[in-house]
N, C-alpha and C. Protein backbone atom coordinates (compact mmCIF):
# COMPACT_ATOMS: atom_id res chain seq x y z
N UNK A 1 11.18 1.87 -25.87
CA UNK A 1 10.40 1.37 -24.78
C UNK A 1 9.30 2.39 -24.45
N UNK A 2 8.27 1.85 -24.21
CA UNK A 2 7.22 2.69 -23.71
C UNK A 2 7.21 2.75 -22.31
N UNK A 3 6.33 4.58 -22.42
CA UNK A 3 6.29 4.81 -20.59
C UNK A 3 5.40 2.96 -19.86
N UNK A 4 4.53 2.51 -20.11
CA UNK A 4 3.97 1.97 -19.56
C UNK A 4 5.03 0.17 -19.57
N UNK A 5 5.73 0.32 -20.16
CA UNK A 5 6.84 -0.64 -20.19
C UNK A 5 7.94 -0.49 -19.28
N UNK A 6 8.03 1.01 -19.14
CA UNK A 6 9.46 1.80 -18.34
C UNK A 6 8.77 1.10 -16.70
N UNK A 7 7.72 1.67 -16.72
CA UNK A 7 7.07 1.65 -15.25
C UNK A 7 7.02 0.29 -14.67
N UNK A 8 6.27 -0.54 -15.85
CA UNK A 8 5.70 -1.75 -15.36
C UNK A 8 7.53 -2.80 -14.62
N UNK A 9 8.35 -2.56 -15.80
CA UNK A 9 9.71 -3.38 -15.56
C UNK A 9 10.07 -2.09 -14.06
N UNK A 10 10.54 -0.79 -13.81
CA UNK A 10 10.64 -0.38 -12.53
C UNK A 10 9.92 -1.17 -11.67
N UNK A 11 8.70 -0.98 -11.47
CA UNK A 11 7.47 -1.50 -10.22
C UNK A 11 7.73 -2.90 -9.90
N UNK A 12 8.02 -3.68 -11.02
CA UNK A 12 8.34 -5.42 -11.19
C UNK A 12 9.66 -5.65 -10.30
N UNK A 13 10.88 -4.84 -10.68
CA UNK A 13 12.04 -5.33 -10.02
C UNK A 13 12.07 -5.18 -8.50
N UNK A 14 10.98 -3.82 -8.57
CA UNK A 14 11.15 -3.67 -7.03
C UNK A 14 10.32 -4.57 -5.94
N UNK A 15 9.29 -5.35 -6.53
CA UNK A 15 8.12 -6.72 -5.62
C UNK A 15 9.67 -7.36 -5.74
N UNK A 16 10.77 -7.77 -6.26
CA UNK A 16 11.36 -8.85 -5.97
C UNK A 16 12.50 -8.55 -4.86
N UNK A 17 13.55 -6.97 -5.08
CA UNK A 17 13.84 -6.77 -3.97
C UNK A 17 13.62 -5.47 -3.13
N UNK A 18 13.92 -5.09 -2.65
CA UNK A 18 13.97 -3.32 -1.89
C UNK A 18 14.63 -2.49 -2.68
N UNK A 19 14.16 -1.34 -3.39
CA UNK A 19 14.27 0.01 -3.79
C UNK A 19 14.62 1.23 -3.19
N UNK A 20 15.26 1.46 -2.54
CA UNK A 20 15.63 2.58 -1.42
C UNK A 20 15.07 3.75 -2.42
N UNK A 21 15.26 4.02 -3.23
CA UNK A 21 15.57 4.87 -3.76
C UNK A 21 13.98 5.41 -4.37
N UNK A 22 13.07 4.38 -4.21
CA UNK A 22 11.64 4.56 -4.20
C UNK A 22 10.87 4.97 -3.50
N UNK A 23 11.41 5.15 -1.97
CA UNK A 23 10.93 5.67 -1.06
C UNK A 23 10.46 6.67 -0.68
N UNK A 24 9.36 7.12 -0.36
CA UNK A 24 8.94 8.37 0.15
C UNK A 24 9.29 8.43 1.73
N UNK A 25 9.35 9.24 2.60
CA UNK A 25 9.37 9.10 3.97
C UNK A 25 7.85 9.72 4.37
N UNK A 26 6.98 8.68 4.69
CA UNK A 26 5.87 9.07 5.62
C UNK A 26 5.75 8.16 6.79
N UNK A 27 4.95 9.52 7.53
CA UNK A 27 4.73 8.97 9.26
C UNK A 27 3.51 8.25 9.29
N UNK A 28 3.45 6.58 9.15
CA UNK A 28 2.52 6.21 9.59
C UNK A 28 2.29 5.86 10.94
N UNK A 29 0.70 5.37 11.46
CA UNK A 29 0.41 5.35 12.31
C UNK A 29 1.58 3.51 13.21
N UNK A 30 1.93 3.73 14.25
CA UNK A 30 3.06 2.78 14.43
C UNK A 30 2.12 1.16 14.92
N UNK A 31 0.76 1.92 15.31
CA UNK A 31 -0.04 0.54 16.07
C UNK A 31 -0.54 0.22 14.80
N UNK A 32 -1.21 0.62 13.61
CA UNK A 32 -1.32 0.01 12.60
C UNK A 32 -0.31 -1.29 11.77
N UNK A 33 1.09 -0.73 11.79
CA UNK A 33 1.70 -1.39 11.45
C UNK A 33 2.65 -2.71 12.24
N UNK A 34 2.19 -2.80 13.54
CA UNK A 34 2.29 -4.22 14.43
C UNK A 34 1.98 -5.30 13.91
N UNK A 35 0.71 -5.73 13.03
CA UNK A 35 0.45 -6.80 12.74
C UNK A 35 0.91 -6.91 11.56
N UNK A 36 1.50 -6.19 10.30
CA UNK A 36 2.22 -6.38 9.16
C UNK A 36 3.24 -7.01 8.97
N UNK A 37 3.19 -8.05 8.15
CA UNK A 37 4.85 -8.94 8.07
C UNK A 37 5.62 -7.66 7.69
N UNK A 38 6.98 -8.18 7.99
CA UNK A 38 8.02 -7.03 7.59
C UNK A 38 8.48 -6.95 5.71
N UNK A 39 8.28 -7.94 5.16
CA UNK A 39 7.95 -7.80 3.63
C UNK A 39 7.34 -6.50 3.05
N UNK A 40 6.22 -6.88 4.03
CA UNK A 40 4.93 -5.61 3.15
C UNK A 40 5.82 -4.43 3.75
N UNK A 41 6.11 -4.06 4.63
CA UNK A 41 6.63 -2.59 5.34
C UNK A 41 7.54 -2.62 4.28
N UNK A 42 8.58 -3.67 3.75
CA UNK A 42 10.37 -3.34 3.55
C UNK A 42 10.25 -3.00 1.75
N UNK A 43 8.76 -3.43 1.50
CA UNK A 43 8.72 -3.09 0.11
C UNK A 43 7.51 -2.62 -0.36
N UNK A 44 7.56 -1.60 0.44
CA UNK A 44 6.25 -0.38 0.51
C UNK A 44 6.84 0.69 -0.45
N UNK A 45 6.10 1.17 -1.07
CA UNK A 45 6.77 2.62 -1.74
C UNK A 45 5.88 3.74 -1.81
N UNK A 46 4.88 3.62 -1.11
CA UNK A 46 3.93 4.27 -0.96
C UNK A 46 4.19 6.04 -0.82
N UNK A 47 3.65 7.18 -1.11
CA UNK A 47 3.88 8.35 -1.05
C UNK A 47 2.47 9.40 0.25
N UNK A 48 2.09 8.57 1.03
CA UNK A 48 1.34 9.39 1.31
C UNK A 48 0.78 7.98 2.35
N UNK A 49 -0.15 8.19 3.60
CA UNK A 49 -0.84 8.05 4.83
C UNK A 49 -1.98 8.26 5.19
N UNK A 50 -3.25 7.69 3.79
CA UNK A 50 -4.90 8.43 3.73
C UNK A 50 -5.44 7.93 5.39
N UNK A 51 -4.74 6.63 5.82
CA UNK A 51 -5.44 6.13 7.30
C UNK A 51 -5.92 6.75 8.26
N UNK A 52 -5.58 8.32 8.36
CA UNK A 52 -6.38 9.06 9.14
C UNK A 52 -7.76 9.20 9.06
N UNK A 53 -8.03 9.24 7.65
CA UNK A 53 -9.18 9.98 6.93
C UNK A 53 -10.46 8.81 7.10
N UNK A 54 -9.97 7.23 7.67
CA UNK A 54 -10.74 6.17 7.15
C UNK A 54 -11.53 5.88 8.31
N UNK A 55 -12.47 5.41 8.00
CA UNK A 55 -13.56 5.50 9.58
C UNK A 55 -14.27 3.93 9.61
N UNK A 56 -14.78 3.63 10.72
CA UNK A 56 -15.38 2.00 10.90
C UNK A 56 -16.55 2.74 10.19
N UNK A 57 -16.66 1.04 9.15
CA UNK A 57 -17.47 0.90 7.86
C UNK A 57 -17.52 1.11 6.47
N UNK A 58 -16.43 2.30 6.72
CA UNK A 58 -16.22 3.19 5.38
C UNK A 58 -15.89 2.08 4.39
N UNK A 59 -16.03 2.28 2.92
CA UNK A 59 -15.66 1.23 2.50
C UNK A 59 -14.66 2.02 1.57
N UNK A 60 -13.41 1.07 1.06
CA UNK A 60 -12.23 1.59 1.02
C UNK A 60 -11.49 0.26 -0.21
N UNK A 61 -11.08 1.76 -1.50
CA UNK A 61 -10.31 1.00 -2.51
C UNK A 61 -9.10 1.93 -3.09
N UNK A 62 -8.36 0.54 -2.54
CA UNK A 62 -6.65 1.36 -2.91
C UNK A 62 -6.23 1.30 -3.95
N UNK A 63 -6.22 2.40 -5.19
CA UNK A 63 -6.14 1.99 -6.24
C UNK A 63 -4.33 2.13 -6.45
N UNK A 64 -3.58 1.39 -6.89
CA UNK A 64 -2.24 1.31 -7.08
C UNK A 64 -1.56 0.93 -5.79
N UNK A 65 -1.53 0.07 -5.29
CA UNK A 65 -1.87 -0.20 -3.58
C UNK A 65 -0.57 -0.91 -3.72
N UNK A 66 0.41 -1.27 -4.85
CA UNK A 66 1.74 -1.95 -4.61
C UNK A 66 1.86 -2.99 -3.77
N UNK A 67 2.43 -3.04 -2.30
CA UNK A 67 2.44 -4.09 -1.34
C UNK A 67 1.05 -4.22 -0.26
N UNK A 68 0.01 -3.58 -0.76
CA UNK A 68 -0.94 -3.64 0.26
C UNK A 68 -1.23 -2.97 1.25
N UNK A 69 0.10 -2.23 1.88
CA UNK A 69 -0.04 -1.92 3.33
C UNK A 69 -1.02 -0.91 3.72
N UNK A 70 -1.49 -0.25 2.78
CA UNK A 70 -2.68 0.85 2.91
C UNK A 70 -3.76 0.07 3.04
N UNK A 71 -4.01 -1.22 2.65
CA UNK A 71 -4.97 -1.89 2.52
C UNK A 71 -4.86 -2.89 3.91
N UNK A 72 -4.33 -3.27 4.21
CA UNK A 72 -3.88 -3.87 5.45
C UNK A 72 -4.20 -2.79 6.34
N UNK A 73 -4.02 -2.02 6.40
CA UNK A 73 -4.28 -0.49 7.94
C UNK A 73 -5.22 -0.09 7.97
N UNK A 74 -6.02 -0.17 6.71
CA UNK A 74 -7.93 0.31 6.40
C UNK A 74 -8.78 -0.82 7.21
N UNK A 75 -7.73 -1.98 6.56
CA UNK A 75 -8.90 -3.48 7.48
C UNK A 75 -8.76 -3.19 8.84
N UNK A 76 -7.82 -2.64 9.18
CA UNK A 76 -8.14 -2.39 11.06
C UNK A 76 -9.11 -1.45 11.28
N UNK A 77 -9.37 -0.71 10.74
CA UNK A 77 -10.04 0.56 10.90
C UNK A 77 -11.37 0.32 10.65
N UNK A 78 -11.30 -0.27 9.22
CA UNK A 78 -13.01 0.04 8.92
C UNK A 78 -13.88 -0.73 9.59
N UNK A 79 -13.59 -2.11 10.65
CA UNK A 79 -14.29 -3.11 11.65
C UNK A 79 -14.97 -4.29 10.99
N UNK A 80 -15.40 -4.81 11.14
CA UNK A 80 -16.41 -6.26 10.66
C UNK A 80 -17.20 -6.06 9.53
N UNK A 81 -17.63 -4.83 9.42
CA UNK A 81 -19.41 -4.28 8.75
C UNK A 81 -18.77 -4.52 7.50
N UNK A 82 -16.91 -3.72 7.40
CA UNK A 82 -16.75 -3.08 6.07
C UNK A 82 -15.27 -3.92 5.44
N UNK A 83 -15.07 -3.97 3.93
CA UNK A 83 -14.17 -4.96 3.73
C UNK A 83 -13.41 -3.70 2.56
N UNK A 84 -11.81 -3.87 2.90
CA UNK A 84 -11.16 -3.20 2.14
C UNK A 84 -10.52 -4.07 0.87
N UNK A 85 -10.56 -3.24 -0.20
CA UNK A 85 -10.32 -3.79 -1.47
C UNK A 85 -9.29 -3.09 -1.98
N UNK A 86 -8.12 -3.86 -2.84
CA UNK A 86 -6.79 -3.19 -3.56
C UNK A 86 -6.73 -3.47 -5.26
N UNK A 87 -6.17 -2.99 -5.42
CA UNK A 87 -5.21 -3.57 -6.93
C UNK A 87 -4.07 -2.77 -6.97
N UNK A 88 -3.04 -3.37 -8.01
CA UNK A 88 -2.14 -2.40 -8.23
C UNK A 88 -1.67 -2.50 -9.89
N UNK A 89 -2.59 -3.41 -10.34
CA UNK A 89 -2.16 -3.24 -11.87
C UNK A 89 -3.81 -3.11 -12.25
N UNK A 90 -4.26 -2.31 -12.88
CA UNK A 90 -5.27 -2.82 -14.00
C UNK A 90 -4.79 -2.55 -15.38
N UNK A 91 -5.56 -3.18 -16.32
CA UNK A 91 -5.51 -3.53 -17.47
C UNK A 91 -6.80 -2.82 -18.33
């Protein structure tokens, strides 16, 4: 099996259920995450919290963005002007 086979089947099982074991523990911001279904939070695996750094307008691409939720917390931030963009597979 290849690394990019190992990964892709890991990353795959975990969109279907929760991975504990994927988890990083970071402190995100708590008013950001009010309007998030609990899906995106419960199958986040994210390692890190750039939302400080993001400012109204900035324009903003999450590259490996898994469930979104970095991308979901930028759209609050960056306001009307600016539109946040994800992926989590390219090819």
């Amino acid at each position: 099996m290849t690394i990019e086979t190992a990964v892709l089947e890991r990353y795959s099982a975990s969109a279907e259920s929760v991975q504990p074991e994927l988890c990083c523990p970071v402190d995100y911001d708590r008013t950001l995450l009010k309007l998030l279904p609990p899906e995106i939070i419960d199958k986040d695996y994210g390692c890190g919290d750039p939302s400080r750094y993001v400012k109204t307008g900035d324009v903003v691409l999450d590259l490996g963005s898994g469930s979104g939720k970095t991308c979901y917390m930028a759209a609050q931030l960056v306001g009307d002007i600016a539109e946040p963009a994800a992926t989590s597979r390219c090819c």
